[in-house]
N, C-alpha and C. Protein backbone atom coordinates (compact mmCIF):
# COMPACT_ATOMS: atom_id res chain seq x y z
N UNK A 1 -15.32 -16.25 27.49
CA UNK A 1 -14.45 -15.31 26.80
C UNK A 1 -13.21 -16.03 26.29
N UNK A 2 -13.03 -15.85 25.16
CA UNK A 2 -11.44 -16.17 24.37
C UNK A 2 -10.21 -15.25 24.24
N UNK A 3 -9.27 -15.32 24.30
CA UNK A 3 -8.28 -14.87 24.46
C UNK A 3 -7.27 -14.76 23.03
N UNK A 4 -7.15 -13.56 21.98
CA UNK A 4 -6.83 -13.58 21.11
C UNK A 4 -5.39 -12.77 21.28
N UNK A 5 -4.23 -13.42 20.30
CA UNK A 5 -2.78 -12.84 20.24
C UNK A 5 -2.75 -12.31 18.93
N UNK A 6 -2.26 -11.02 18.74
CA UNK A 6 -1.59 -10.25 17.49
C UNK A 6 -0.98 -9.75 17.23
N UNK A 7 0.30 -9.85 16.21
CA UNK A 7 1.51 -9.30 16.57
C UNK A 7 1.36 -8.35 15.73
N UNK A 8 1.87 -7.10 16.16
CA UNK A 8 1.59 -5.59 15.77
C UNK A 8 3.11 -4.83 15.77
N UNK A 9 3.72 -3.74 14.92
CA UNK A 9 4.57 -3.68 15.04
C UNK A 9 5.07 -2.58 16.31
N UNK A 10 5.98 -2.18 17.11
CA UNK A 10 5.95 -1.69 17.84
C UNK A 10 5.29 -0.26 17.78
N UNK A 11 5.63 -0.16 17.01
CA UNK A 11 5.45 2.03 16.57
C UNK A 11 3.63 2.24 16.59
N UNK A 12 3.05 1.18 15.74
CA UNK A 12 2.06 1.10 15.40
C UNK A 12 0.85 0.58 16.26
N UNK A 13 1.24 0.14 17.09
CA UNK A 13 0.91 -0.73 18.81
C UNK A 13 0.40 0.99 19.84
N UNK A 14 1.87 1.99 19.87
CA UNK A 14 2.14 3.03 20.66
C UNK A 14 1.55 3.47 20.08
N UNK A 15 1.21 3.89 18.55
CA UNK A 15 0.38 4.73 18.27
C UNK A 15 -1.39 4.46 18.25
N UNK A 16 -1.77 3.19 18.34
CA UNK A 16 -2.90 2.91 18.67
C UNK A 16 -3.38 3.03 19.97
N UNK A 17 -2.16 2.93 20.79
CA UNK A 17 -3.35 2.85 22.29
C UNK A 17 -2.89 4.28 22.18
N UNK A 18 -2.40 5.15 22.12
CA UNK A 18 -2.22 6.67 22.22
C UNK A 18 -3.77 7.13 21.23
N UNK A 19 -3.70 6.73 20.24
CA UNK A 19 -5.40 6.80 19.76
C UNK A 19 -6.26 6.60 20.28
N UNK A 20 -6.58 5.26 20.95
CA UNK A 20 -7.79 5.15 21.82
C UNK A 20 -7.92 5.41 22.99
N UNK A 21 -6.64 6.10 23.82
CA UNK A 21 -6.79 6.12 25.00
C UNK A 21 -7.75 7.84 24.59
N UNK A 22 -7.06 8.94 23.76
CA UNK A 22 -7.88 9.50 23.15
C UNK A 22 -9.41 9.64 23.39
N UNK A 23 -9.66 8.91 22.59
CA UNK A 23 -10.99 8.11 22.28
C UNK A 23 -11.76 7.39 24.23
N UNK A 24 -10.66 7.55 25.41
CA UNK A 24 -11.28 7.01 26.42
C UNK A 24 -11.75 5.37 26.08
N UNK A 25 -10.55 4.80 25.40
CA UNK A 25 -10.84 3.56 25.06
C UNK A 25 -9.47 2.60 25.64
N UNK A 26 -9.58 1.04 24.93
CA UNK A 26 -8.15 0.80 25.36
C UNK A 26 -8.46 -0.03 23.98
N UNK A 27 -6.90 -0.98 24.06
CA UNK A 27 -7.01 -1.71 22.28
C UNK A 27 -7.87 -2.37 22.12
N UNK A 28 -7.92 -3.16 23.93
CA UNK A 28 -9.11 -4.61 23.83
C UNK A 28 -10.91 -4.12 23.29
N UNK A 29 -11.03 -2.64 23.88
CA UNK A 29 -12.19 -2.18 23.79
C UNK A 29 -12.30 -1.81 21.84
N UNK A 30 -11.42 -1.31 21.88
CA UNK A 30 -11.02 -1.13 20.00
C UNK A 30 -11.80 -2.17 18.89
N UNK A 31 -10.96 -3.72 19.75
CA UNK A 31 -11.19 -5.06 18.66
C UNK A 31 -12.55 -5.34 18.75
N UNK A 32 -13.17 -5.06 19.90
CA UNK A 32 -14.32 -5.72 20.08
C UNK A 32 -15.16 -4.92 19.91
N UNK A 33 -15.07 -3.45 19.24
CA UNK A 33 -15.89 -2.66 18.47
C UNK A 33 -16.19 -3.14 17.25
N UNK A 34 -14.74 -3.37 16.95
CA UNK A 34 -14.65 -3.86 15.40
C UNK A 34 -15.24 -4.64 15.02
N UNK A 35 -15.04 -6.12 16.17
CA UNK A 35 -15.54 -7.00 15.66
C UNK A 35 -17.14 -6.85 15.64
N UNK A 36 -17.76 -6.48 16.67
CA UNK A 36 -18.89 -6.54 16.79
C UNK A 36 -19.72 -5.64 15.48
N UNK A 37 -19.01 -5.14 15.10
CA UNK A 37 -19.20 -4.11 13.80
C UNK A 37 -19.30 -4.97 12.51
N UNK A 38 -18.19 -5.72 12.72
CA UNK A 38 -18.25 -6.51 11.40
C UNK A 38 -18.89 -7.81 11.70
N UNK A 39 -19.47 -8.34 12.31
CA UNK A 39 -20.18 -9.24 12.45
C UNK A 39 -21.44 -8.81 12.63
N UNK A 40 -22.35 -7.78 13.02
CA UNK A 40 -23.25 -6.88 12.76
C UNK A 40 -23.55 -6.47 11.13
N UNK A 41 -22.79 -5.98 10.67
CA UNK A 41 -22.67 -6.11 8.88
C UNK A 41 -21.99 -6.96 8.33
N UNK A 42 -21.50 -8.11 8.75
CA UNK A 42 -21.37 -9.10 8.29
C UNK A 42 -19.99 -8.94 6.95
N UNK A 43 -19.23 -7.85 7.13
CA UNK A 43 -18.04 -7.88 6.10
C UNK A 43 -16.85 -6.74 6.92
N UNK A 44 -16.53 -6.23 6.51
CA UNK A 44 -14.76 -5.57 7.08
C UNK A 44 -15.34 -4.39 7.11
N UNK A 45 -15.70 -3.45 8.05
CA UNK A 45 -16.29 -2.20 8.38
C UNK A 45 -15.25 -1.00 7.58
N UNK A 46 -14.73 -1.26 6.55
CA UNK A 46 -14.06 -0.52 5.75
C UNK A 46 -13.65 -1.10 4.65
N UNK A 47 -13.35 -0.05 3.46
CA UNK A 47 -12.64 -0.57 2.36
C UNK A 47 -11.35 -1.56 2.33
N UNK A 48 -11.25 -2.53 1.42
CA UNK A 48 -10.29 -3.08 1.12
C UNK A 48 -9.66 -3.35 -0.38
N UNK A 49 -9.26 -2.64 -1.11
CA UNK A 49 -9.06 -2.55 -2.29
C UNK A 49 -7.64 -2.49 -3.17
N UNK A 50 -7.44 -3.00 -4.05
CA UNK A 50 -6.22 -3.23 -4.79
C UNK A 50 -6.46 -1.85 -5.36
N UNK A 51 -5.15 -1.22 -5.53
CA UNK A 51 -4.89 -0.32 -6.69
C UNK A 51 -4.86 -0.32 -7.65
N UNK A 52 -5.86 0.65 -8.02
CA UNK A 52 -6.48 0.48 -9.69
C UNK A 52 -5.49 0.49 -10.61
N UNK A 53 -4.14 0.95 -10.49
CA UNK A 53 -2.96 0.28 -11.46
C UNK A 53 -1.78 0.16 -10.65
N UNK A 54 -2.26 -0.66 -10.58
CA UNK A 54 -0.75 -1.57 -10.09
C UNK A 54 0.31 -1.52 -10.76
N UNK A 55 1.77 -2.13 -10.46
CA UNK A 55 3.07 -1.99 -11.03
C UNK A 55 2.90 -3.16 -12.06
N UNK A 56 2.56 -4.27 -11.68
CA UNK A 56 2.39 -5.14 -12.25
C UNK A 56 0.62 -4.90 -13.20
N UNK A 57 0.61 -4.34 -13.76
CA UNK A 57 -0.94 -4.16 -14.72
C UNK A 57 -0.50 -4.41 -16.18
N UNK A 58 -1.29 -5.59 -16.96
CA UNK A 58 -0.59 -5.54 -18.20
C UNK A 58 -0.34 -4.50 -19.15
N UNK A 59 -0.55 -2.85 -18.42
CA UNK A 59 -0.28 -2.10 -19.51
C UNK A 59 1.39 -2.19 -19.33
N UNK A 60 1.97 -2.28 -18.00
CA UNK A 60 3.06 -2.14 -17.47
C UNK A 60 3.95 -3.25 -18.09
N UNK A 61 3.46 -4.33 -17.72
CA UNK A 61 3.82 -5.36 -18.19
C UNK A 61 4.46 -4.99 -19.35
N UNK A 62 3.46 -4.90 -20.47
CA UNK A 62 3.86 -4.71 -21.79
C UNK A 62 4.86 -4.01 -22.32
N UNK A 63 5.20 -3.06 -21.39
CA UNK A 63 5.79 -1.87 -21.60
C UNK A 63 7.24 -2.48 -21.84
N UNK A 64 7.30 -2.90 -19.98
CA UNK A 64 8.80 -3.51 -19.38
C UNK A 64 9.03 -4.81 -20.52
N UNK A 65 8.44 -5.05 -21.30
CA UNK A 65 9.01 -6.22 -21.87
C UNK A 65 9.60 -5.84 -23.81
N UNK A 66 8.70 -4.31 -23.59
CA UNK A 66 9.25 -4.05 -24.98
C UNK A 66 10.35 -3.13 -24.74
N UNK A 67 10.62 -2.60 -23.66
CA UNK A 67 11.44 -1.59 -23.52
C UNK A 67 12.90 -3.08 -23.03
N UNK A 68 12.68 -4.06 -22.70
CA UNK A 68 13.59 -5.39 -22.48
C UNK A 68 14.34 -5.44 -23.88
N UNK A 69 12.70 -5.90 -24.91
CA UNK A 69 13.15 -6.05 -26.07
C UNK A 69 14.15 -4.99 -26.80
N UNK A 70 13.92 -4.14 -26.23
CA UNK A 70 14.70 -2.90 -27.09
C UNK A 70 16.14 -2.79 -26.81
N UNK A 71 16.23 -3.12 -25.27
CA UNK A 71 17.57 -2.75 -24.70
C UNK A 71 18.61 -4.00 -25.27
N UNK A 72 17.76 -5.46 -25.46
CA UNK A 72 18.36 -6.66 -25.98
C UNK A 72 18.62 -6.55 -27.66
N UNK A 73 18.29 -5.85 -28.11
CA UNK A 73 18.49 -5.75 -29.32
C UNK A 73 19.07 -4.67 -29.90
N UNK A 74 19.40 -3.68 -28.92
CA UNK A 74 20.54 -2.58 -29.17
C UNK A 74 20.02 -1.46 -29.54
N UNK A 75 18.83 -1.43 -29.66
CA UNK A 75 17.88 -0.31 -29.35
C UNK A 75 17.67 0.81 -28.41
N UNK A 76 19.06 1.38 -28.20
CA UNK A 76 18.92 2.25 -26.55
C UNK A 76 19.31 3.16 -27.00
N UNK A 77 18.81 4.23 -26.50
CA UNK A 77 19.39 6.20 -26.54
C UNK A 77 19.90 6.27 -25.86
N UNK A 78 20.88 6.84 -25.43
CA UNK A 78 22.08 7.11 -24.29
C UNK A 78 22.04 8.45 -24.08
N UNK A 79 21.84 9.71 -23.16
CA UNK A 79 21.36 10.64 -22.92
C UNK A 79 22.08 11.33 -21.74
N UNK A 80 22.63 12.22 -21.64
CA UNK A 80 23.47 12.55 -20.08
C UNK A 80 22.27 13.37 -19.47
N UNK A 81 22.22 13.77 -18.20
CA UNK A 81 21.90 14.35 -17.76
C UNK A 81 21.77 16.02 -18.44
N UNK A 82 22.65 16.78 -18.48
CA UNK A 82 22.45 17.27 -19.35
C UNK A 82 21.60 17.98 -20.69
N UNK A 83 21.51 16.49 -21.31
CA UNK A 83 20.71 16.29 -22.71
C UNK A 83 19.49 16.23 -22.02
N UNK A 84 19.57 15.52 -21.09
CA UNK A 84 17.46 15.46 -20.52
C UNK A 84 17.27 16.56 -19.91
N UNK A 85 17.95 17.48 -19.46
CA UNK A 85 17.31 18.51 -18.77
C UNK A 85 16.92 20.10 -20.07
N UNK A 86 17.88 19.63 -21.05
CA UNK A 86 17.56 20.40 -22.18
C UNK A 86 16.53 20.34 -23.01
N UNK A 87 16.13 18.93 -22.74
CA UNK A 87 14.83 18.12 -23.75
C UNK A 87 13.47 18.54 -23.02
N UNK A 88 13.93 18.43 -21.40
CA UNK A 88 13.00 19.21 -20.63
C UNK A 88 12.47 20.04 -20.46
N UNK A 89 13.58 20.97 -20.55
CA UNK A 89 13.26 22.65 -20.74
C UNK A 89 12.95 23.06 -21.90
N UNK A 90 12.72 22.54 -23.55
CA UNK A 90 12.92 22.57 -24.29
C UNK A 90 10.89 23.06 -24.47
């Protein structure tokens, strides 16, 4: 047997063994579900996925760099609060 360390943040630690104790489990019994799970199917026994639009997505990109261009070239509407809530309700 090997002996594995992981640093977990506190809150998230309390709220796991409060989960598995639940469950009539403990953390160690947890990992070695997991693992045996994912080494059984041979990949991460759950999704792992980027968000389909990110902040950074070149539609975004594009955006922040023309709305750059605009503000650098004196291209800006100036609007009070006010004026946007009228444009809103409008």
């Amino acid at each position: 047997m090997t002996t594995i360390s992981i640093r977990l943040d506190d809150d998230d630690k309390k709220e796991l063994e409060e989960m598995c104790a639940d469950m009539g489990m403990n953390i160690s019994t947890f990992y070695m579900i997991y693992t045996k799970k994912a080494l059984r199917d041979r990949c991460i026994p759950f999704e792992v996925a980027a968000p389909v639009e990110s902040f950074y997505s070149d539609a975004n990109v594009r955006q922040i760099k023309k709305a750059d261009k605009q503000l650098k070239s004196g291209h800006v509407v100036k609007k009070s609060i006010e004026e946007l809530e009228e444009i809103a309700n409008e």
